[in-house]
N, C-alpha and C. Protein backbone atom coordinates (compact mmCIF):
# COMPACT_ATOMS: atom_id res chain seq x y z
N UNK A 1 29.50 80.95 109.62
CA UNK A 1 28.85 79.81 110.25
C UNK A 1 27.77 79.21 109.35
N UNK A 2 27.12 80.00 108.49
CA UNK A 2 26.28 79.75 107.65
C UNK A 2 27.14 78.19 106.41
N UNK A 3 28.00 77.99 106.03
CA UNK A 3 28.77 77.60 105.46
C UNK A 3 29.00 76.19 106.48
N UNK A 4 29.73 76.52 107.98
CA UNK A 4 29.35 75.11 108.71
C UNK A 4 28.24 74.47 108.72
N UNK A 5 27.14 75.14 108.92
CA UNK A 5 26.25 74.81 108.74
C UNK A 5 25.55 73.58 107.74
N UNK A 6 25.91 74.24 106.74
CA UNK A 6 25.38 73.66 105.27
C UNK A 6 26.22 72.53 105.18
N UNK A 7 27.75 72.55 105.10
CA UNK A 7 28.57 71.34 105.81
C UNK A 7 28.18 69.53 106.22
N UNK A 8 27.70 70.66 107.82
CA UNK A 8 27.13 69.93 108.94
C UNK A 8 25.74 69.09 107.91
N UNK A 9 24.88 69.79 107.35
CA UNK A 9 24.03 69.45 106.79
C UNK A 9 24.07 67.96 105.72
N UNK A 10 25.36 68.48 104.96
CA UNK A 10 25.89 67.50 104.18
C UNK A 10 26.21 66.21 104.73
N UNK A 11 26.88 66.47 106.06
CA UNK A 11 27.65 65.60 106.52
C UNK A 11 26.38 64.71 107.48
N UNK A 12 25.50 65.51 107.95
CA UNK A 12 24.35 64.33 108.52
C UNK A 12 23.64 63.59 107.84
N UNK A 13 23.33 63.74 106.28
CA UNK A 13 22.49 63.37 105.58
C UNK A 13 23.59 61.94 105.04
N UNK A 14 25.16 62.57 104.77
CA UNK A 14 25.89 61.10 104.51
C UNK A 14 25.76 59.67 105.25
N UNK A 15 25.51 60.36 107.26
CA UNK A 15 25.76 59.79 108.27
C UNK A 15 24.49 59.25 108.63
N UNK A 16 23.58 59.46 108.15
CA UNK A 16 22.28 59.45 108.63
C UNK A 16 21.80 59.56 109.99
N UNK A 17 21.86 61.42 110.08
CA UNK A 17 22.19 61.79 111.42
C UNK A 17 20.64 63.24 111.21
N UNK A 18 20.17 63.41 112.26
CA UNK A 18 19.31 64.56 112.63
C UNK A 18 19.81 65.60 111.94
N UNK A 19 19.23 66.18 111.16
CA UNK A 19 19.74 67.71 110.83
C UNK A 19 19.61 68.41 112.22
N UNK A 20 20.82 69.20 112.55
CA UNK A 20 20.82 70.49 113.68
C UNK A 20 20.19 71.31 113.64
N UNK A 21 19.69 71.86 114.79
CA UNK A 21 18.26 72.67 115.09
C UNK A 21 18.99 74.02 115.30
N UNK A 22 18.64 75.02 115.43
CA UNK A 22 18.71 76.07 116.47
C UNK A 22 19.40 75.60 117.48
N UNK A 23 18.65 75.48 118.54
CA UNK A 23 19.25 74.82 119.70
C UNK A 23 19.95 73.61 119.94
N UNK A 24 20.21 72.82 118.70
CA UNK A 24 21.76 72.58 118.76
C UNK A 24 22.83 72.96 118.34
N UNK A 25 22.80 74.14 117.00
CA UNK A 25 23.68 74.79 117.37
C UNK A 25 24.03 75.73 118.14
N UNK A 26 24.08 75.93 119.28
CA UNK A 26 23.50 77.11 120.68
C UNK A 26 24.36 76.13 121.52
N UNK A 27 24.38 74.76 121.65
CA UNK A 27 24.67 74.55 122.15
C UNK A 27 26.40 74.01 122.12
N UNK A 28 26.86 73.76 120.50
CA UNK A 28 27.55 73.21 119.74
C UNK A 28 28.45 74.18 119.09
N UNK A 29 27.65 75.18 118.60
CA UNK A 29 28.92 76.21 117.64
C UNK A 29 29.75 76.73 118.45
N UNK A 30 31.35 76.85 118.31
CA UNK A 30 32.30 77.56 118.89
C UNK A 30 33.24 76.30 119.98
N UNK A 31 32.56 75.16 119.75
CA UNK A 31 33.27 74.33 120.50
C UNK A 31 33.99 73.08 120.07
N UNK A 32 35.27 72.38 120.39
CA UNK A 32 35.83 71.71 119.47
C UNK A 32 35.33 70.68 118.76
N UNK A 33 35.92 70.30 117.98
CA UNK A 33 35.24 68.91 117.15
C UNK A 33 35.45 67.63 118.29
N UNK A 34 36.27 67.49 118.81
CA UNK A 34 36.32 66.23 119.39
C UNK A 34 35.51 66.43 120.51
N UNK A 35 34.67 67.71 120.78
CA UNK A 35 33.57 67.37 121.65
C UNK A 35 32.22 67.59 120.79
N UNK A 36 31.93 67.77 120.00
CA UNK A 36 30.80 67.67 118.63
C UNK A 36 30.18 66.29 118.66
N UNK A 37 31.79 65.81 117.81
CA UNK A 37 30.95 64.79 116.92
C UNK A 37 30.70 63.64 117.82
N UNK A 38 31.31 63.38 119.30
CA UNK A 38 30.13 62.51 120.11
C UNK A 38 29.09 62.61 120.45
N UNK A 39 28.74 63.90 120.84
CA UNK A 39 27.47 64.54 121.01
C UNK A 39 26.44 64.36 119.61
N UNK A 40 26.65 64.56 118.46
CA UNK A 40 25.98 63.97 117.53
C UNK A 40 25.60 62.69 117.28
N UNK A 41 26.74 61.85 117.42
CA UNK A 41 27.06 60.75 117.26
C UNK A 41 26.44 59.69 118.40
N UNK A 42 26.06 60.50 119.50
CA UNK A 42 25.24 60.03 120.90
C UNK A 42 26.29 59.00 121.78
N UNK A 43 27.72 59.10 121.12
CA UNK A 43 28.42 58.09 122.20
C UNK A 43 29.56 58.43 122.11
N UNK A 44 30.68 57.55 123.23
CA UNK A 44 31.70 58.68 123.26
C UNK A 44 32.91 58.14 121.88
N UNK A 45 33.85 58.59 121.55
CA UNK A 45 34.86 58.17 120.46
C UNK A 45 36.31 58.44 120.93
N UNK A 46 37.00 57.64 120.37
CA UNK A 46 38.12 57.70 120.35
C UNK A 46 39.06 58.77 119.61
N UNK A 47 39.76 59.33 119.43
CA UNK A 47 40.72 60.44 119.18
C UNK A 47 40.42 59.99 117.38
N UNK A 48 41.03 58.85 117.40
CA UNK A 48 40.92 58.44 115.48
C UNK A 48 39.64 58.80 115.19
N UNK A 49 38.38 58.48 115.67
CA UNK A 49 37.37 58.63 115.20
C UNK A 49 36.75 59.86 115.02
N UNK A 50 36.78 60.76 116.16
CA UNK A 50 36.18 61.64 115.69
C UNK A 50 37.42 62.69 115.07
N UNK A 51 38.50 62.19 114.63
CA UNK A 51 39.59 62.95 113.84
C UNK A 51 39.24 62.63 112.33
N UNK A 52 38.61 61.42 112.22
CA UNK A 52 38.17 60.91 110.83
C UNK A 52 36.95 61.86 110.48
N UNK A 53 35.96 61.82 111.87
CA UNK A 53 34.52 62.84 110.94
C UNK A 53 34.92 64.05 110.89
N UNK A 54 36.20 64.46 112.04
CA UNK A 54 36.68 66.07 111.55
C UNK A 54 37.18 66.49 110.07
N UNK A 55 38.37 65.64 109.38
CA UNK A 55 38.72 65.74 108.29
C UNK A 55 37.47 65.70 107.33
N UNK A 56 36.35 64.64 107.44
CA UNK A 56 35.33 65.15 106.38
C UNK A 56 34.60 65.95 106.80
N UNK A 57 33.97 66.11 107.50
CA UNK A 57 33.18 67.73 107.79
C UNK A 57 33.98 69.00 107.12
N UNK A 58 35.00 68.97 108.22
CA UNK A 58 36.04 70.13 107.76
C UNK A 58 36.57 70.45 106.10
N UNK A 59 36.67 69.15 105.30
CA UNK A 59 36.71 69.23 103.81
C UNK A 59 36.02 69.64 103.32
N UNK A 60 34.45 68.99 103.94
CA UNK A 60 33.12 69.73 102.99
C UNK A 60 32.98 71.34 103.62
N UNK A 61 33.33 71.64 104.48
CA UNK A 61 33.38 73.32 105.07
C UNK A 61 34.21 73.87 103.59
N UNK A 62 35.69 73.56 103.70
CA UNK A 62 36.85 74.44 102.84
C UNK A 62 36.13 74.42 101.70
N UNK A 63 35.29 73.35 101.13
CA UNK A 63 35.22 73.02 99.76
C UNK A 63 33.78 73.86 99.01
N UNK A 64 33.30 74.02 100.31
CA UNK A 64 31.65 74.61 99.72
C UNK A 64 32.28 75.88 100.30
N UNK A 65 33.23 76.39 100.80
CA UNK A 65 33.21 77.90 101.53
C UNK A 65 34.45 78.62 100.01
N UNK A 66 34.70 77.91 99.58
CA UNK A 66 36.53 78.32 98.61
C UNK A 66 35.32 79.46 97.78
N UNK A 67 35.79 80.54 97.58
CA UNK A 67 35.58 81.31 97.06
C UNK A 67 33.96 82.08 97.24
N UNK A 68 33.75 81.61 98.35
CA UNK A 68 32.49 82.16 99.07
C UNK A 68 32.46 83.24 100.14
N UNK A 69 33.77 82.71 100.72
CA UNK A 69 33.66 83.83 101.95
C UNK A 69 33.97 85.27 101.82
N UNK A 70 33.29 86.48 102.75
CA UNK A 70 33.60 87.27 102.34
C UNK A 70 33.79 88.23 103.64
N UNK A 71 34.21 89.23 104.13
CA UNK A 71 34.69 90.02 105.37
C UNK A 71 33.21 90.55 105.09
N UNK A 72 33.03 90.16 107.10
CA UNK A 72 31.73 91.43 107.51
C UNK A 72 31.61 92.81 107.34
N UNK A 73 30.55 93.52 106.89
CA UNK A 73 31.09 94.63 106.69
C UNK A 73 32.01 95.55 107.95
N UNK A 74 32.19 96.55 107.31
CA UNK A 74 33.50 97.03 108.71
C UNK A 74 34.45 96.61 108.74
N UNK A 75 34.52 95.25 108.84
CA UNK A 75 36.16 94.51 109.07
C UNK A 75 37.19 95.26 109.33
N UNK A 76 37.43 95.37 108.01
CA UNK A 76 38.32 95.82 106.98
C UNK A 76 38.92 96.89 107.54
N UNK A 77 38.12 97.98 107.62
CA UNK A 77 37.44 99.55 108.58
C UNK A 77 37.98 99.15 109.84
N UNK A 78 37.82 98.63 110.44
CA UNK A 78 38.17 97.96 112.34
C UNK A 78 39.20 97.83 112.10
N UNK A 79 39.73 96.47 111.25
CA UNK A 79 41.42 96.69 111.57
C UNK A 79 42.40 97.13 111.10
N UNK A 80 42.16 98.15 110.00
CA UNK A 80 43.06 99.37 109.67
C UNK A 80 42.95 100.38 111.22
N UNK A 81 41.93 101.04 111.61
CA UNK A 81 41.71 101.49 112.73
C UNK A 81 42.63 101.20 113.90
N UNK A 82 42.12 99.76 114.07
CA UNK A 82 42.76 99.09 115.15
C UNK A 82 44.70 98.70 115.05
N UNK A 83 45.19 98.72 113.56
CA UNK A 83 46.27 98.41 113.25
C UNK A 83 47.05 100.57 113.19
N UNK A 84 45.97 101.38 112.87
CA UNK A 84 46.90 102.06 113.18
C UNK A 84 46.85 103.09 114.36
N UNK A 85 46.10 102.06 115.09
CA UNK A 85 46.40 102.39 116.95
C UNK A 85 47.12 101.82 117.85
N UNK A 86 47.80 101.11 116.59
CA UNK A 86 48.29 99.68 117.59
C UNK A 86 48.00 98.97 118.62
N UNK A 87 46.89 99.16 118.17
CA UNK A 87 46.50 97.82 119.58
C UNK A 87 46.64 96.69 118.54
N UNK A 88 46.98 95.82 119.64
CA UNK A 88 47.63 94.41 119.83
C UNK A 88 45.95 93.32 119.07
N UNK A 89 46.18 92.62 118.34
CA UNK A 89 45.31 91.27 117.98
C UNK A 89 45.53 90.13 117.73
N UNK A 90 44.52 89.24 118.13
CA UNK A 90 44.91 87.84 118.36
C UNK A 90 43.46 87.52 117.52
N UNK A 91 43.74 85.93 117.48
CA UNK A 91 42.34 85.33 117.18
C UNK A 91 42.72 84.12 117.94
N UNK A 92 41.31 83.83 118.63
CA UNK A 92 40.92 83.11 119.64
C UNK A 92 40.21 82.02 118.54
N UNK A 93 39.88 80.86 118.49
CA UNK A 93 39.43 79.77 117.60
C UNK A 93 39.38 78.39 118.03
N UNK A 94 37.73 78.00 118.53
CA UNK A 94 38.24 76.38 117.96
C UNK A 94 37.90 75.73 117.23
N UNK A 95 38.62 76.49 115.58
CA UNK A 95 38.76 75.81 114.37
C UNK A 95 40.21 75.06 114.26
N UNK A 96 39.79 74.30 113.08
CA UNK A 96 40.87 73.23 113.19
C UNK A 96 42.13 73.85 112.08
N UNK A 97 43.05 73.57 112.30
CA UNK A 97 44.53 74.12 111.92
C UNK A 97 44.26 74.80 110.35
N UNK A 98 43.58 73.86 109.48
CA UNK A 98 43.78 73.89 108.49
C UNK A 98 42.57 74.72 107.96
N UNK A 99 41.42 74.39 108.57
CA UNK A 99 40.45 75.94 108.58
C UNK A 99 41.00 76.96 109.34
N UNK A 100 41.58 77.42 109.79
CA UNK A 100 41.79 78.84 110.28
C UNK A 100 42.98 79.48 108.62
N UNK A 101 43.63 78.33 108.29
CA UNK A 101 44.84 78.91 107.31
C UNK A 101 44.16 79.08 106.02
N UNK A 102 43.09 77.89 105.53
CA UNK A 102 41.97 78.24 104.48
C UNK A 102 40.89 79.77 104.57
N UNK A 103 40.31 79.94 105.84
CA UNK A 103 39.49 81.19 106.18
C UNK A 103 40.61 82.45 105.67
N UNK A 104 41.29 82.28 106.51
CA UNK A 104 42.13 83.87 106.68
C UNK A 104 42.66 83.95 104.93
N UNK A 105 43.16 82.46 104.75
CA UNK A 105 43.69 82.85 102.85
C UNK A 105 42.61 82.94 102.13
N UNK A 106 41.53 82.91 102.31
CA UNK A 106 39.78 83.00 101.57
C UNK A 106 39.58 84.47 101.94
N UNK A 107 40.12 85.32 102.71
CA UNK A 107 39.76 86.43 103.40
C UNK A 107 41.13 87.78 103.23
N UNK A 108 41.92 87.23 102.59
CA UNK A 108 42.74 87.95 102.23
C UNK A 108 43.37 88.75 104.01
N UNK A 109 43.13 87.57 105.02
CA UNK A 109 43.80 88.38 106.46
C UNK A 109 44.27 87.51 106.80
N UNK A 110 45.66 86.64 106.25
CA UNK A 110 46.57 86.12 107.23
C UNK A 110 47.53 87.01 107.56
N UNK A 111 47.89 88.00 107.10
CA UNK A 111 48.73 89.31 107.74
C UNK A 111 48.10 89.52 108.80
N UNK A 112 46.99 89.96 108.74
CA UNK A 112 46.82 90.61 110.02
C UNK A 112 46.19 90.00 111.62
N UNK A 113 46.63 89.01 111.70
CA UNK A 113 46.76 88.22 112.75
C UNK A 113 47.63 87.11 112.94
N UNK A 114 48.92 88.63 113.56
CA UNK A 114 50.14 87.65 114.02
C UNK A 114 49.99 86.84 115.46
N UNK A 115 49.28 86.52 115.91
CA UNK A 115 48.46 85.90 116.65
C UNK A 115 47.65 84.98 116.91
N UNK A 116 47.27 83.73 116.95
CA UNK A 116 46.43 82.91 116.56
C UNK A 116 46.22 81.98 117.53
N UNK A 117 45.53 81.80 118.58
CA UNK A 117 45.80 80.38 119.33
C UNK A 117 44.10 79.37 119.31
N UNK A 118 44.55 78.56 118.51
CA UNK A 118 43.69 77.49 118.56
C UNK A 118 42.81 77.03 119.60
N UNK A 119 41.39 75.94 120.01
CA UNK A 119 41.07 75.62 120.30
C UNK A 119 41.72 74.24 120.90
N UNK A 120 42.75 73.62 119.55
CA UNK A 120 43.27 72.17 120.16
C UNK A 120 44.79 72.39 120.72
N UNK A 121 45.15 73.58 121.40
CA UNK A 121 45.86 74.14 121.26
C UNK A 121 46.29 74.44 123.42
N UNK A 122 45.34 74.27 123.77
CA UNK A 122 45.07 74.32 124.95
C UNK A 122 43.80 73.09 125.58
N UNK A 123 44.09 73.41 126.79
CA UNK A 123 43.35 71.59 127.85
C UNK A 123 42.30 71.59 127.70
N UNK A 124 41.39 72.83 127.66
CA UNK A 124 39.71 72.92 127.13
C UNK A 124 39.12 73.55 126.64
N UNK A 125 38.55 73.26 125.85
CA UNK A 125 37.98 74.06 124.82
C UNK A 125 36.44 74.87 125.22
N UNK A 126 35.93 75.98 124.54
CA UNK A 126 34.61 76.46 124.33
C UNK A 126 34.07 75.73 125.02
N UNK A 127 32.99 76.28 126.40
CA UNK A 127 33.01 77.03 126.81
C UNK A 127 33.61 77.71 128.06
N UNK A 128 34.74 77.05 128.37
CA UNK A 128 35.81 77.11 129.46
C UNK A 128 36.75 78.04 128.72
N UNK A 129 37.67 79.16 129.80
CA UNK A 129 38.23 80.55 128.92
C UNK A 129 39.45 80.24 128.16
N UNK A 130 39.51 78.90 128.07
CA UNK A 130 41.01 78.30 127.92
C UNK A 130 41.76 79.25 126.59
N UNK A 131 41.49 78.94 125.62
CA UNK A 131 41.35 79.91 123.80
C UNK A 131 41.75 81.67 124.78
N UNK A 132 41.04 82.10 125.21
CA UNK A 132 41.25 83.60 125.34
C UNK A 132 41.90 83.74 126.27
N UNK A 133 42.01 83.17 127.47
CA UNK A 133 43.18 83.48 128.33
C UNK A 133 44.29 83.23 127.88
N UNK A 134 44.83 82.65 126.96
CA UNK A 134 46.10 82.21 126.08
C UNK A 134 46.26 83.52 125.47
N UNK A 135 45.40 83.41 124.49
CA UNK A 135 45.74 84.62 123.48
C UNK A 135 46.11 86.20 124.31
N UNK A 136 45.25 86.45 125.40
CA UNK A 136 45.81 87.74 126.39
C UNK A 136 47.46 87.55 127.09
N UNK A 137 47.09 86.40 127.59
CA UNK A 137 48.93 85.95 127.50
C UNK A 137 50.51 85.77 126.53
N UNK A 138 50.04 85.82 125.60
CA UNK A 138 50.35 86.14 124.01
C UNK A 138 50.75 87.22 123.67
N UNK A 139 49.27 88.65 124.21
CA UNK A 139 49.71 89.55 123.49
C UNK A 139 50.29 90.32 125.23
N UNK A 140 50.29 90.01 125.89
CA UNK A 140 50.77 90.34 127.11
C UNK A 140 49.94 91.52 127.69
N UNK A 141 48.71 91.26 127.89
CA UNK A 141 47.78 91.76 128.23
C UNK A 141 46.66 91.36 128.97
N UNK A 142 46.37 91.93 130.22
CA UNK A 142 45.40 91.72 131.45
C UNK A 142 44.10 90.99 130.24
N UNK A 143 43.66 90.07 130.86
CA UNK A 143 42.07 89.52 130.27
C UNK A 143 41.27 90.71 130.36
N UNK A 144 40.93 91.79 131.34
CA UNK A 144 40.14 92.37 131.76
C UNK A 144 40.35 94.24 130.77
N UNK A 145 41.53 93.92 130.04
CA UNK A 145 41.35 94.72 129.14
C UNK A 145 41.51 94.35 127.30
N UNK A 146 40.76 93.20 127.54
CA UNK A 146 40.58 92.64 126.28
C UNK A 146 38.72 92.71 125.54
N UNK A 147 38.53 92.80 124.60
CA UNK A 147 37.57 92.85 123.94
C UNK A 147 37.44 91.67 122.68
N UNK A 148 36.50 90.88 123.12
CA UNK A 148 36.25 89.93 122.41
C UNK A 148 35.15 89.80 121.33
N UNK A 149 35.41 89.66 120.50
CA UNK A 149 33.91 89.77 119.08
C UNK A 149 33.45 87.96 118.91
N UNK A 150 32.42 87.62 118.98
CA UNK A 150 31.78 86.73 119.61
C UNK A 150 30.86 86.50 118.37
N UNK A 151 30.35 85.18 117.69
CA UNK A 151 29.22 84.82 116.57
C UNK A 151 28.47 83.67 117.55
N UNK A 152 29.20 82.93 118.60
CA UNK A 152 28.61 81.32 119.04
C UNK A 152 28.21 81.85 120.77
N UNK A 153 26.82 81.51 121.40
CA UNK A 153 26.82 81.48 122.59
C UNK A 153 27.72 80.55 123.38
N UNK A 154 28.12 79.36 122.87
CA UNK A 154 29.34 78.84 123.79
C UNK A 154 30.73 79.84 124.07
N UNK A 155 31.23 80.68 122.78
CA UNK A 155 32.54 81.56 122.88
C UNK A 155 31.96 82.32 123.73
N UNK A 156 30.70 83.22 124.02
CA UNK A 156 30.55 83.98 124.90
C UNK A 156 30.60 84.01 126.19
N UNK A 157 30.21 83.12 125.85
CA UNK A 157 30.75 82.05 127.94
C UNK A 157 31.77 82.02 128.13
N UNK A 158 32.72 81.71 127.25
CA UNK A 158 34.20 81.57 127.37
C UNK A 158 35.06 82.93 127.79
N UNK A 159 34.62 83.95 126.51
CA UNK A 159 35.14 85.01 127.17
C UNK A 159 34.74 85.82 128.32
N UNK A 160 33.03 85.19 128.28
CA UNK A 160 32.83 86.01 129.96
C UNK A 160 34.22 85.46 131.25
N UNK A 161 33.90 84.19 131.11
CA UNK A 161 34.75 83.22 132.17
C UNK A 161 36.18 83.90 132.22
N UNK A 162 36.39 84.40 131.20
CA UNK A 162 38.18 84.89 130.86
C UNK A 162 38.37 85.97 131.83
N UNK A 163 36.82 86.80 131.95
CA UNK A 163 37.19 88.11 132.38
C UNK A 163 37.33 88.98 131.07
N UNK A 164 36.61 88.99 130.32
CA UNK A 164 36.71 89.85 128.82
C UNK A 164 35.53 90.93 129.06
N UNK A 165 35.89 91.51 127.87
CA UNK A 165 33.95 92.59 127.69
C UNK A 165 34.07 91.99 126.44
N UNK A 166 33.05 91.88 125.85
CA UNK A 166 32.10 90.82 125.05
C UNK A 166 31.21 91.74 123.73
N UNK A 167 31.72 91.95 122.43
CA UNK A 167 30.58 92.03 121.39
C UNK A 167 30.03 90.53 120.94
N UNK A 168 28.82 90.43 120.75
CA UNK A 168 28.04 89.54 120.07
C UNK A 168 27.95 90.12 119.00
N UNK A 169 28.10 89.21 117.39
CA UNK A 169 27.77 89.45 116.64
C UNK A 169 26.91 88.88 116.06
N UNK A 170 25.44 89.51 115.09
CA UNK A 170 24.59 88.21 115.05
C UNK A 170 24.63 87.85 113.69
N UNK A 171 25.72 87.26 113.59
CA UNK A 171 25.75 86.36 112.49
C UNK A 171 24.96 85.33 111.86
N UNK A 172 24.95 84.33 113.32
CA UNK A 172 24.04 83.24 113.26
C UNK A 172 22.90 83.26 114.62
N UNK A 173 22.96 83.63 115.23
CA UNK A 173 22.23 83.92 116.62
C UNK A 173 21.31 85.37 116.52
N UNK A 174 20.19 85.61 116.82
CA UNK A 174 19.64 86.91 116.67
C UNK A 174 20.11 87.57 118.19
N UNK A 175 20.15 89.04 117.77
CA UNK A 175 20.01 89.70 119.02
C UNK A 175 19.16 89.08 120.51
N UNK A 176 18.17 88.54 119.94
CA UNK A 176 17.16 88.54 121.27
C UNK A 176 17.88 87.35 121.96
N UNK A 177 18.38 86.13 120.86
CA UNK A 177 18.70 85.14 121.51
C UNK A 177 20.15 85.75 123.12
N UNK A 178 21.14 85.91 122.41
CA UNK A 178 22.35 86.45 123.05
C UNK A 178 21.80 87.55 123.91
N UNK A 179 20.60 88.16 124.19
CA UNK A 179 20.37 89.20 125.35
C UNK A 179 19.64 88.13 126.40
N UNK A 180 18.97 87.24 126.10
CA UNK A 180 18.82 86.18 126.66
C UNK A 180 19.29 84.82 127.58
N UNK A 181 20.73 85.22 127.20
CA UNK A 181 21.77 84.16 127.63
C UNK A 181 22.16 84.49 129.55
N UNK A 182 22.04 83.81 130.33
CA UNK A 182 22.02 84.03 131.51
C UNK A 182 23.19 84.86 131.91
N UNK A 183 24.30 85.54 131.39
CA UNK A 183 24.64 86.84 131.45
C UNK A 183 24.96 87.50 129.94
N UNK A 184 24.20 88.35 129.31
CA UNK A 184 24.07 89.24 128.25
C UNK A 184 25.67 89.75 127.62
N UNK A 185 25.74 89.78 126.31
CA UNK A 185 27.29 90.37 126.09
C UNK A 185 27.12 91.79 126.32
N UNK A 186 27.87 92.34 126.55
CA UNK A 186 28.29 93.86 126.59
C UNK A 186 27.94 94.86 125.22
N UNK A 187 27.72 93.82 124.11
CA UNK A 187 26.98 94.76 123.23
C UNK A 187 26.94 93.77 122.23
N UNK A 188 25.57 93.80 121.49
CA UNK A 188 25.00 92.93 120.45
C UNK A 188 25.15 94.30 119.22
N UNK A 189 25.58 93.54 117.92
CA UNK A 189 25.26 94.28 116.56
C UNK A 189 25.75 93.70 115.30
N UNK A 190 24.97 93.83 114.23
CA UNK A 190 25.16 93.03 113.35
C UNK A 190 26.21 92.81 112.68
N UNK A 191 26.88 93.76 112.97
CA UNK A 191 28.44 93.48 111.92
C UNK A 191 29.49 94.59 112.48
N UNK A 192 30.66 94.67 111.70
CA UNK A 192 31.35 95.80 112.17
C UNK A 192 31.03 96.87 112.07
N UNK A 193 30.46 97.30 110.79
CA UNK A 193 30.56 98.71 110.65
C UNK A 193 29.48 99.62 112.20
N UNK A 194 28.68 98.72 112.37
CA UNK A 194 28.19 99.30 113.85
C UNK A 194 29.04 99.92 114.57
N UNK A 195 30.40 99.79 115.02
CA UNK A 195 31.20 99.73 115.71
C UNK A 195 32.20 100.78 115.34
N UNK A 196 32.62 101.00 113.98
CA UNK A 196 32.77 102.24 113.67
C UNK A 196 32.51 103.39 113.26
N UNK A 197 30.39 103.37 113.38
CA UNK A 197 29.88 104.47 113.60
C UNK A 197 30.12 105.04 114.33
C-alpha cells in the first residue's frame, strides 16, 4: 500500500488534487476505483472517466512498484504450511485485473493462487462482503470457516459482513487504529511470521 500511496501522491500533484491524509485513506484503501476517484474528484463520473484516472494511477502503481515489491515476512512460511495442509486459497481483491497479474508476477505467487476473484468482478465492492463471499463460494466453503488477512479498514468490514474471522495486518494502519474500529479484527500483527510462531 505504501507504493499506492506514493502513486496516489503522484497522481494528485498531476491533478491538482489534496494529498491523502490518514483518514482518507481509512476511508478509501481496499475499495474500488470507480468508487475512489469520485470521491477525490468531489463529483460523480462516468464509467470512461474514472476508467481513464484508473489506467493512470494504476500505471504509475506497476511502474514505481516493478521490482520493488517484496513478500511479508512469513508469507512464504504460511503458504508452504497452508499448501501442505491443503487448505483451500483464494484472494479476495479490489485491484484492477492487471495489478493483481503485475503483483503476484512481482511476487513470484501466481501459482499459488488458483483462485482469484476481483473487486470488479461482483455488484459491490469494499466495504459490502461481495469479494469474499464469492471467493468462499469458489473454494466451496462456509464464510464462517474462512480466515481473512486484512491491510485496509474498509476489507475488514467486508469480511466481518461475510461472516469471516479477521487478521489485520499493519501494514499501513497501526494496531491501535484497527482495535479501534467499531468491531475489532480477531487478531492484529505485523506480518506473517507472527502467525507461524
Amino acid at each position: 500500500m505504501a507504493i499506492h500511496a506514493e502513486a496516489f501522491g503522484v497522481f494528485a500533484e498531476r491533478h491538482g488534487l489534496a494529498p491523502l491524509t490518514q483518514a482518507d485513506r481509512a476511508k478509501l484503501d481496499g475499495r474500488r476505483n470507480s468508487e475512489i476517484f469520485p470521491v477525490l474528484f468531489g463529483r460523480d463520473m462516468t464509467r470512461d472517466e474514472w476508467r481513464k484516472y484508473e489506467d493512470e494511477k494504476e500505471g504509475l502503481y506497476r511502474e514505481l512498484s516493478r521490482g520493488r515489491l517484496a513478500p511479508l515476512p512469513g508469507l512464504l512460511g504460511l503458504l508452504e504450511r497452508l499448501a501442505a495442509g491443503e487448505v483451500k486459497l483464494a484472494l479476495a481483491t479490489s485491484a484492477p485485473e492487471l495489478n493483481v497479474a503485475h503483483t503476484l508476477r512481482e511476487l513470484d505467487l501466481e501459482r499459488r493462487f488458483p483462485t482469484i476473484v476481483r473487486g470488479d468482478q461482483v455488484a459491490q465492492g469494499k466495504p459490502a462482503p461481495d469479494v469474499f463471499i464469492e471467493a468462499a463460494r469458489r473454494l466451496a466453503l462456509p464464510a464462517g470457516e474462512c480466515v481473512v488477512f486484512e491491510d485496509a479498514p474498509m476489507g475488514i468490514v467486508a469480511a466481518q459482513a461475510a461472516g469471516m474471522r479477521v487478521v489485520a495486518l499493519t501494514t499501513s494502519f497501526s494496531e491501535e487504529h484497527f482495535r479501534n474500529l467499531s468491531v475489532p479484527p480477531d487478531w492484529v500483527c505485523r506480518d506473517f511470521e507472527a502467525i507461524l510462531g
